[in-house]
C-alpha atoms as a PDB file:
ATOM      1  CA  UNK A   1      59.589 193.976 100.063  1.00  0.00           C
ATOM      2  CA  UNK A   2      60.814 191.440 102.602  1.00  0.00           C
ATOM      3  CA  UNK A   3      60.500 192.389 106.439  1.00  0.00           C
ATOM      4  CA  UNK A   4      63.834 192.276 108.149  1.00  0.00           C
ATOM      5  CA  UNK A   5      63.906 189.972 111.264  1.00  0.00           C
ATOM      6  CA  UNK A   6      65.311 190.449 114.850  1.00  0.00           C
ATOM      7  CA  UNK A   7      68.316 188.440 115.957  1.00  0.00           C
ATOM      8  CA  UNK A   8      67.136 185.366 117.655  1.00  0.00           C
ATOM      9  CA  UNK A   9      65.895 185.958 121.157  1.00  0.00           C
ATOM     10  CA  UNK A  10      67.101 182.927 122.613  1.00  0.00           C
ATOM     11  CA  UNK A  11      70.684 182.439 121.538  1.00  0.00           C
ATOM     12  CA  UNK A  12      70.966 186.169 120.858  1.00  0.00           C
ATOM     13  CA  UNK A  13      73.126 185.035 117.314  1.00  0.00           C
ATOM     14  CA  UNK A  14      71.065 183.174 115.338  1.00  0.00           C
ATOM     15  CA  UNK A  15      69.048 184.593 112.185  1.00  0.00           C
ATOM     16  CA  UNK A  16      65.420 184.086 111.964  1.00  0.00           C
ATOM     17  CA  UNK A  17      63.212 182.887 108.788  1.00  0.00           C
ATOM     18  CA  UNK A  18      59.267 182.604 108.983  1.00  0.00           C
ATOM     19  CA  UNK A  19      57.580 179.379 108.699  1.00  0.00           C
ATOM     20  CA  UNK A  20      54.157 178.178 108.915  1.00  0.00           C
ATOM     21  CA  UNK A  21      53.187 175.403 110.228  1.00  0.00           C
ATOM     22  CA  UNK A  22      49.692 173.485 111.542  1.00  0.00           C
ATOM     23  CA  UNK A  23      48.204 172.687 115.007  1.00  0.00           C
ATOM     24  CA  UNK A  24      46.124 170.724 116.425  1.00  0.00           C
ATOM     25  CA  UNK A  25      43.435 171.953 119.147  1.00  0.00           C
ATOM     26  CA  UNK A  26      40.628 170.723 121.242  1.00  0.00           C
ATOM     27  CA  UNK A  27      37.402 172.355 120.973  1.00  0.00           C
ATOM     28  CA  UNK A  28      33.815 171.782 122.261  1.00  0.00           C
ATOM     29  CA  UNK A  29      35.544 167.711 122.739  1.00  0.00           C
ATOM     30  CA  UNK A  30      36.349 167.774 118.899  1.00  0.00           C
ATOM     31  CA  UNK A  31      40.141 167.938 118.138  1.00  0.00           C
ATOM     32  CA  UNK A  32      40.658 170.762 115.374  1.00  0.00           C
ATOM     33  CA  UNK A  33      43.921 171.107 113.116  1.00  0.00           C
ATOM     34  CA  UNK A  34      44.543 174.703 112.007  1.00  0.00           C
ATOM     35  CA  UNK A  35      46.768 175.139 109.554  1.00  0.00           C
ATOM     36  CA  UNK A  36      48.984 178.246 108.283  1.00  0.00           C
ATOM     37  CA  UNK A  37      50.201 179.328 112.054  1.00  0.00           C
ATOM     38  CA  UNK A  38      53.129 181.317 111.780  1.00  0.00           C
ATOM     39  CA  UNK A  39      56.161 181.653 113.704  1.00  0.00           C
ATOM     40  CA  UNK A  40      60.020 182.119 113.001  1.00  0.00           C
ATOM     41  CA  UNK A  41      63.222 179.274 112.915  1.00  0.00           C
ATOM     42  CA  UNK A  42      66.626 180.128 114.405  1.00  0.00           C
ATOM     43  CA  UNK A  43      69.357 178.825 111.528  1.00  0.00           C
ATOM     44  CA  UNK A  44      71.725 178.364 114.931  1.00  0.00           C
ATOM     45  CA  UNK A  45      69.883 176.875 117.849  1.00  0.00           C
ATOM     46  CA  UNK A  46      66.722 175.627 115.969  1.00  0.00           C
ATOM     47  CA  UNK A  47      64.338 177.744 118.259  1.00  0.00           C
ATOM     48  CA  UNK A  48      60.970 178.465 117.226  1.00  0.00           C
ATOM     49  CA  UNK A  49      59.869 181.390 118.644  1.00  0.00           C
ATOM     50  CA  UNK A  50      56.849 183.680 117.287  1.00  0.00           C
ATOM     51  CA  UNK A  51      56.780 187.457 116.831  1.00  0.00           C
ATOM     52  CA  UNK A  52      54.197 189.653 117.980  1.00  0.00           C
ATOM     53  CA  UNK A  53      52.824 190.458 114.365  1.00  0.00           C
ATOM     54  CA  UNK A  54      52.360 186.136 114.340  1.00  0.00           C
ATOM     55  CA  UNK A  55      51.042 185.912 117.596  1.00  0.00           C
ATOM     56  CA  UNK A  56      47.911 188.462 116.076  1.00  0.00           C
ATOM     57  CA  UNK A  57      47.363 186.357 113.212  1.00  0.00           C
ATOM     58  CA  UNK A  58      47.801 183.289 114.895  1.00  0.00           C
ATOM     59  CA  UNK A  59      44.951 184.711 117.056  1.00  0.00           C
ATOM     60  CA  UNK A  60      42.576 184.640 114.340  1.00  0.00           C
ATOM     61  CA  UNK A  61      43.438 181.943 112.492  1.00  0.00           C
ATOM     62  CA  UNK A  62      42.476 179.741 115.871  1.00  0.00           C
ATOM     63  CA  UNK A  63      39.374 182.150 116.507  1.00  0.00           C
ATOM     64  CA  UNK A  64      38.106 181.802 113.360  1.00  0.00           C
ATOM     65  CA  UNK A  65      38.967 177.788 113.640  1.00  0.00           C
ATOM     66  CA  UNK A  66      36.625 177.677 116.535  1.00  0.00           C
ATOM     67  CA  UNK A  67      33.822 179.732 114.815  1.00  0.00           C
ATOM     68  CA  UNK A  68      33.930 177.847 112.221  1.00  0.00           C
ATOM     69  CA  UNK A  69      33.806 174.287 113.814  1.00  0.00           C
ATOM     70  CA  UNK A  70      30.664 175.802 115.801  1.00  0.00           C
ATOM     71  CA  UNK A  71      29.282 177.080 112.704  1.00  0.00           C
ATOM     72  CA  UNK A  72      29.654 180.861 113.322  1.00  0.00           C
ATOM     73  CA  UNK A  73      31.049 183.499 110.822  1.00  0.00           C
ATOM     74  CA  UNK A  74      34.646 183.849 110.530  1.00  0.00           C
ATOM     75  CA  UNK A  75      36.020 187.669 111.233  1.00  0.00           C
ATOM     76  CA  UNK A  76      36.748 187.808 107.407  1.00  0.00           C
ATOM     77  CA  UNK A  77      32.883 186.969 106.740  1.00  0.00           C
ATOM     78  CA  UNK A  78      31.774 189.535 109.455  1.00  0.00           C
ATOM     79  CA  UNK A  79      34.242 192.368 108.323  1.00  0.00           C
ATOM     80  CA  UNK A  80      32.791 191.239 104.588  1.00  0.00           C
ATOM     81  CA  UNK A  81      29.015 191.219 105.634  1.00  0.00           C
ATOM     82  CA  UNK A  82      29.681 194.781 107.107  1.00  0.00           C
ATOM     83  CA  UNK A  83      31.423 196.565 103.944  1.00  0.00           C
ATOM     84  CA  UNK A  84      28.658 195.259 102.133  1.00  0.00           C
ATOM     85  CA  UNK A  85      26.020 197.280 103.653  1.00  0.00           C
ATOM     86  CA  UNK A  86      28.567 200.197 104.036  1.00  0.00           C
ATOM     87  CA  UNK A  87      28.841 200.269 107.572  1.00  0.00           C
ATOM     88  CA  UNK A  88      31.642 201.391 109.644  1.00  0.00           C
ATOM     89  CA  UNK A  89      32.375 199.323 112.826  1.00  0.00           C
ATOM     90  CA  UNK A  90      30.736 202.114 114.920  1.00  0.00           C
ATOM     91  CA  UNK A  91      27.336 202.301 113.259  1.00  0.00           C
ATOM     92  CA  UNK A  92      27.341 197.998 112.998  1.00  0.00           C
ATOM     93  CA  UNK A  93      27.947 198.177 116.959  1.00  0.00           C
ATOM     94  CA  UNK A  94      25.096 200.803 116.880  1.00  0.00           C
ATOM     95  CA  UNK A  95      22.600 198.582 114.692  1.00  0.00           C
ATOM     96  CA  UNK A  96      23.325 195.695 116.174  1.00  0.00           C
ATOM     97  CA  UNK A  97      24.749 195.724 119.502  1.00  0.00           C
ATOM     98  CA  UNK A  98      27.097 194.347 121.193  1.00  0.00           C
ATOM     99  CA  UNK A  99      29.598 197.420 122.463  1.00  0.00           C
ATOM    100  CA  UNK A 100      31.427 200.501 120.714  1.00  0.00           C
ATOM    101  CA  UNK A 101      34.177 198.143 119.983  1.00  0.00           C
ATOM    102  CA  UNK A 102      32.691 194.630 119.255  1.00  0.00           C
ATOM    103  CA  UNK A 103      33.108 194.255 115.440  1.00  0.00           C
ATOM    104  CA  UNK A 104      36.517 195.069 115.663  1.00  0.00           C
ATOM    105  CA  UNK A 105      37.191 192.947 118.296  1.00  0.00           C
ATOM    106  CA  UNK A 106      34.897 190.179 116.090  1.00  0.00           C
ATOM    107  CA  UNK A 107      36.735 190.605 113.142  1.00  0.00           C
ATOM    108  CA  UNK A 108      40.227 190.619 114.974  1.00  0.00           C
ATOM    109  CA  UNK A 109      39.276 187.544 116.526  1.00  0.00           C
ATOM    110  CA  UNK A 110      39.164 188.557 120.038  1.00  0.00           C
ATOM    111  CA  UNK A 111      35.981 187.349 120.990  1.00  0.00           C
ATOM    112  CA  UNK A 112      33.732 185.561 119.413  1.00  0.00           C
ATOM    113  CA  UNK A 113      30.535 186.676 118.574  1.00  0.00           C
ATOM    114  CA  UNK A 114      27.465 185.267 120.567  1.00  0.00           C
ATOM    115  CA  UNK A 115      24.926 182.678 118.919  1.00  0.00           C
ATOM    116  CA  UNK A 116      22.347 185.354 118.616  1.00  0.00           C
ATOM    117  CA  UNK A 117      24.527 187.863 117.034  1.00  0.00           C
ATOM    118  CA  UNK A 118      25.772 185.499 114.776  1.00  0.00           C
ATOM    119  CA  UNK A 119      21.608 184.976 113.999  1.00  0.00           C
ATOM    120  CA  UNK A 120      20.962 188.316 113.261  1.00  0.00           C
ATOM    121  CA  UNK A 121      24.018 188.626 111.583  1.00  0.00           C
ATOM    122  CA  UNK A 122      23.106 186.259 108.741  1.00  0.00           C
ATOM    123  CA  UNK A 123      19.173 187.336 108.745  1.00  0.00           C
ATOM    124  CA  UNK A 124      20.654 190.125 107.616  1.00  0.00           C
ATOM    125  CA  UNK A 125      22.563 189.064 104.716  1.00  0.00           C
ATOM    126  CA  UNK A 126      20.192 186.801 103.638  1.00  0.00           C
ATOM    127  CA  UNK A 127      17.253 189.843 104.145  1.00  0.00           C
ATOM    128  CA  UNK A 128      18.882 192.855 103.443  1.00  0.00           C
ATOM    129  CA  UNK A 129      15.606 194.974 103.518  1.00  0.00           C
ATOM    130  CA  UNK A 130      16.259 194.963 107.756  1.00  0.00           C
ATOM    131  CA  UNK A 131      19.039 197.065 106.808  1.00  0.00           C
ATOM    132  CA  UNK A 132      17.501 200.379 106.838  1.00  0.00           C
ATOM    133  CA  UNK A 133      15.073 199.663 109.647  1.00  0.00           C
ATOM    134  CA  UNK A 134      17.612 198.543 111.667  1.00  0.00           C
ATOM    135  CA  UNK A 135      19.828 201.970 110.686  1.00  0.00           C
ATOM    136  CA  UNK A 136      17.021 203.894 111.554  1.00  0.00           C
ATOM    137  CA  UNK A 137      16.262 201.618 114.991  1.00  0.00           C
ATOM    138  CA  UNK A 138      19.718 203.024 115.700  1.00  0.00           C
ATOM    139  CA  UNK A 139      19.626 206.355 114.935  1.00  0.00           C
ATOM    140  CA  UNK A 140      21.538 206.050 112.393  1.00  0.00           C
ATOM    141  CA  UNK A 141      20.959 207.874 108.357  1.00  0.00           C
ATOM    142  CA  UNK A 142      19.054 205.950 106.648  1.00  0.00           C
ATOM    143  CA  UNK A 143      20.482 207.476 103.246  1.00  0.00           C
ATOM    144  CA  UNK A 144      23.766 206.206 104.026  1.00  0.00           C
ATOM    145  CA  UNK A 145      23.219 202.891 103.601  1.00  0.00           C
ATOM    146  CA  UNK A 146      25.083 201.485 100.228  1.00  0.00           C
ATOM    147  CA  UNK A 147      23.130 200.562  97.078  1.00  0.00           C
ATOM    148  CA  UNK A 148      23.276 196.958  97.444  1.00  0.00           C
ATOM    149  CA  UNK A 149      21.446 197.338 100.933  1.00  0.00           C
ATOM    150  CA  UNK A 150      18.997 199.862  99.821  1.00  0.00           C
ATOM    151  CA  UNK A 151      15.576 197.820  99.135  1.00  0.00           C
ATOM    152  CA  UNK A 152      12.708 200.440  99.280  1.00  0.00           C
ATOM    153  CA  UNK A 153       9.650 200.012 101.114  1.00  0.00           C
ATOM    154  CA  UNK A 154       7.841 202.669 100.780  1.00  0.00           C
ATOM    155  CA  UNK A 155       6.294 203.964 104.233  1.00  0.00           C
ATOM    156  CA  UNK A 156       4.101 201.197 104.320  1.00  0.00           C
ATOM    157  CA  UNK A 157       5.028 199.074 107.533  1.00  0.00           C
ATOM    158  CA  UNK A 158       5.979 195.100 107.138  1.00  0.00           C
ATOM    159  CA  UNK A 159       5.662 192.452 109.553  1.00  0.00           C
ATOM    160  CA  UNK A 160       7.009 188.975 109.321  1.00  0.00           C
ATOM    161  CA  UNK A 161       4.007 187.727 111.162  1.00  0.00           C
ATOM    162  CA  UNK A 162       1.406 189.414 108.300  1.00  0.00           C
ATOM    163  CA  UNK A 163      -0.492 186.741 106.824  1.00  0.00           C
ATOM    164  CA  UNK A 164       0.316 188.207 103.379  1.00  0.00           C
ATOM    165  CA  UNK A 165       3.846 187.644 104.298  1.00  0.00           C
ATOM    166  CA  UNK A 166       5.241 184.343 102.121  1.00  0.00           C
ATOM    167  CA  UNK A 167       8.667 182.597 101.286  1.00  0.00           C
ATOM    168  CA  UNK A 168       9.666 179.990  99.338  1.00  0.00           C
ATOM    169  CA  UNK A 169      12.510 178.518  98.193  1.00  0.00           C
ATOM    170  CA  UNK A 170      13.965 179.039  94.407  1.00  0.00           C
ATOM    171  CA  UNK A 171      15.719 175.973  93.271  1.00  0.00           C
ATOM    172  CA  UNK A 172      19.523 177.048  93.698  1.00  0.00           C
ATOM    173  CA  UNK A 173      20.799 179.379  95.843  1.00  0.00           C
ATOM    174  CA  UNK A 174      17.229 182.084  96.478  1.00  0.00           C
ATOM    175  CA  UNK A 175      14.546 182.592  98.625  1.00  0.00           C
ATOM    176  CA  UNK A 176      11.024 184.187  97.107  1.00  0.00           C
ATOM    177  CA  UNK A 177      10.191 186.687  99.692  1.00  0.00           C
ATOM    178  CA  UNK A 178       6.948 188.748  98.843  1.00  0.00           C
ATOM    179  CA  UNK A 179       3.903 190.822 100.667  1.00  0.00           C
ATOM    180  CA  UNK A 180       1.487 191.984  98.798  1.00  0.00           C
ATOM    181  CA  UNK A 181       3.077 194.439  95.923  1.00  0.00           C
ATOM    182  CA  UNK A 182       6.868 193.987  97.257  1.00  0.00           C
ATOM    183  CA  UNK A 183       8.203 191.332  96.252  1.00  0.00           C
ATOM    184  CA  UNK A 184      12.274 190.643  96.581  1.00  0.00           C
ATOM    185  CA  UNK A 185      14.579 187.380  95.300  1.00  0.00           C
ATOM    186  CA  UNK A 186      17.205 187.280  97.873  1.00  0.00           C
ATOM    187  CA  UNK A 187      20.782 185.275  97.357  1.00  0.00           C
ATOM    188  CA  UNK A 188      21.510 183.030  99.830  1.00  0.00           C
ATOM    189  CA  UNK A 189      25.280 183.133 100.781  1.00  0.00           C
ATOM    190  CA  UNK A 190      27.566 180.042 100.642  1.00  0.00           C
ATOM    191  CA  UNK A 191      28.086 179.971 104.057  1.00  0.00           C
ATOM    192  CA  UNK A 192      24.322 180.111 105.118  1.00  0.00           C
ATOM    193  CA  UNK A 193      24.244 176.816 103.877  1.00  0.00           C
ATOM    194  CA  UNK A 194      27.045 175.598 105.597  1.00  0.00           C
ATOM    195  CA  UNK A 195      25.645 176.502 109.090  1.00  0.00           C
ATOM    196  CA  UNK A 196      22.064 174.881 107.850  1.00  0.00           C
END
């Protein structure tokens, strides 16, 4: 179903049709083209002007430029990383800090998340098992974590600076992670490399 358009709002005759288009930006002294931008065409005086629904997506398509370009997680990869482990934007806020309203604001590409956020953020994904400590750091039900983030530890208590504590790498995309008796393979995401 095709959207109807407004009349053009500067010659107040013209019809509208969406385009895309690309852009070029400066960021961190690097210039950055970001393509797919959207805004409209006036068949009559050849405007260009962009509607509020394009200015929002516009918004993240240049967030998300920037994050990536700094090596960050895009809004889509946050919003992913978060339905993974079954967590509303609420109890991710709650785990992980950063206000009541940051992941939305994250994933609408608002603001951008900070480099330590981004950090814990991807020791997550890669270590999923900090899931359920970090729900229950929170407050937050342990139980209601989904099955994909559900690792069990027993009671016993793990530290990353135990001695028995090793990693290696698996040739491909795993890490070996292991302590005594537990002993997980964890996938390493595509865009872990990427910011390696």
């Amino acid at each position: 179903m095709k959207s109807s358009l407004p009349v053009c709002p500067v010659c107040d005759e013209g019809s509208l049709t969406r385009e895309t288009y690309a852009e070029q930006i400066r960021h961190n002294g690097k210039d950055l083209t970001v393509v797919g931008l959207e805004r409209c065409r006036c068949d009559s005086c050849d405007a260009d002007p962009v509607l509020t629904d394009q200015i929002r997506r516009n918004q993240v398509k240049l967030c998300d430029a920037r994050r990536r370009a700094d090596g960050y997680l895009t809004g889509e990869e946050i919003r992913t990383l978060r339905d993974r482990f079954g967590l509303s934007q609420t109890d991710a806020a709650a785990m992980f800090g950063g206000g009541p309203n940051a992941f939305s604001k994250y994933e609408r590409g608002e603001i951008v998340q900070s480099l330590s956020m981004d950090r814990l953020l991807r020791s997550v994904s890669a270590f999923p098992l900090l899931v359920d400590f970090l729900r229950r750091t929170a407050g937050l039900d342990a139980s209601a974590a989904s099955e994909h983030a559900q690792i069990s530890v027993e009671t016993r208590e793990i530290s990353l600076n135990d001695p028995n504590y090793t990693s290696k790498p698996i040739p491909g995309r795993s890490v070996h992670v292991s302590h005594q008796e537990l002993s997980v393979v964890v996938a390493i995401p595509d865009w872990w490399k990427r910011a390696a």
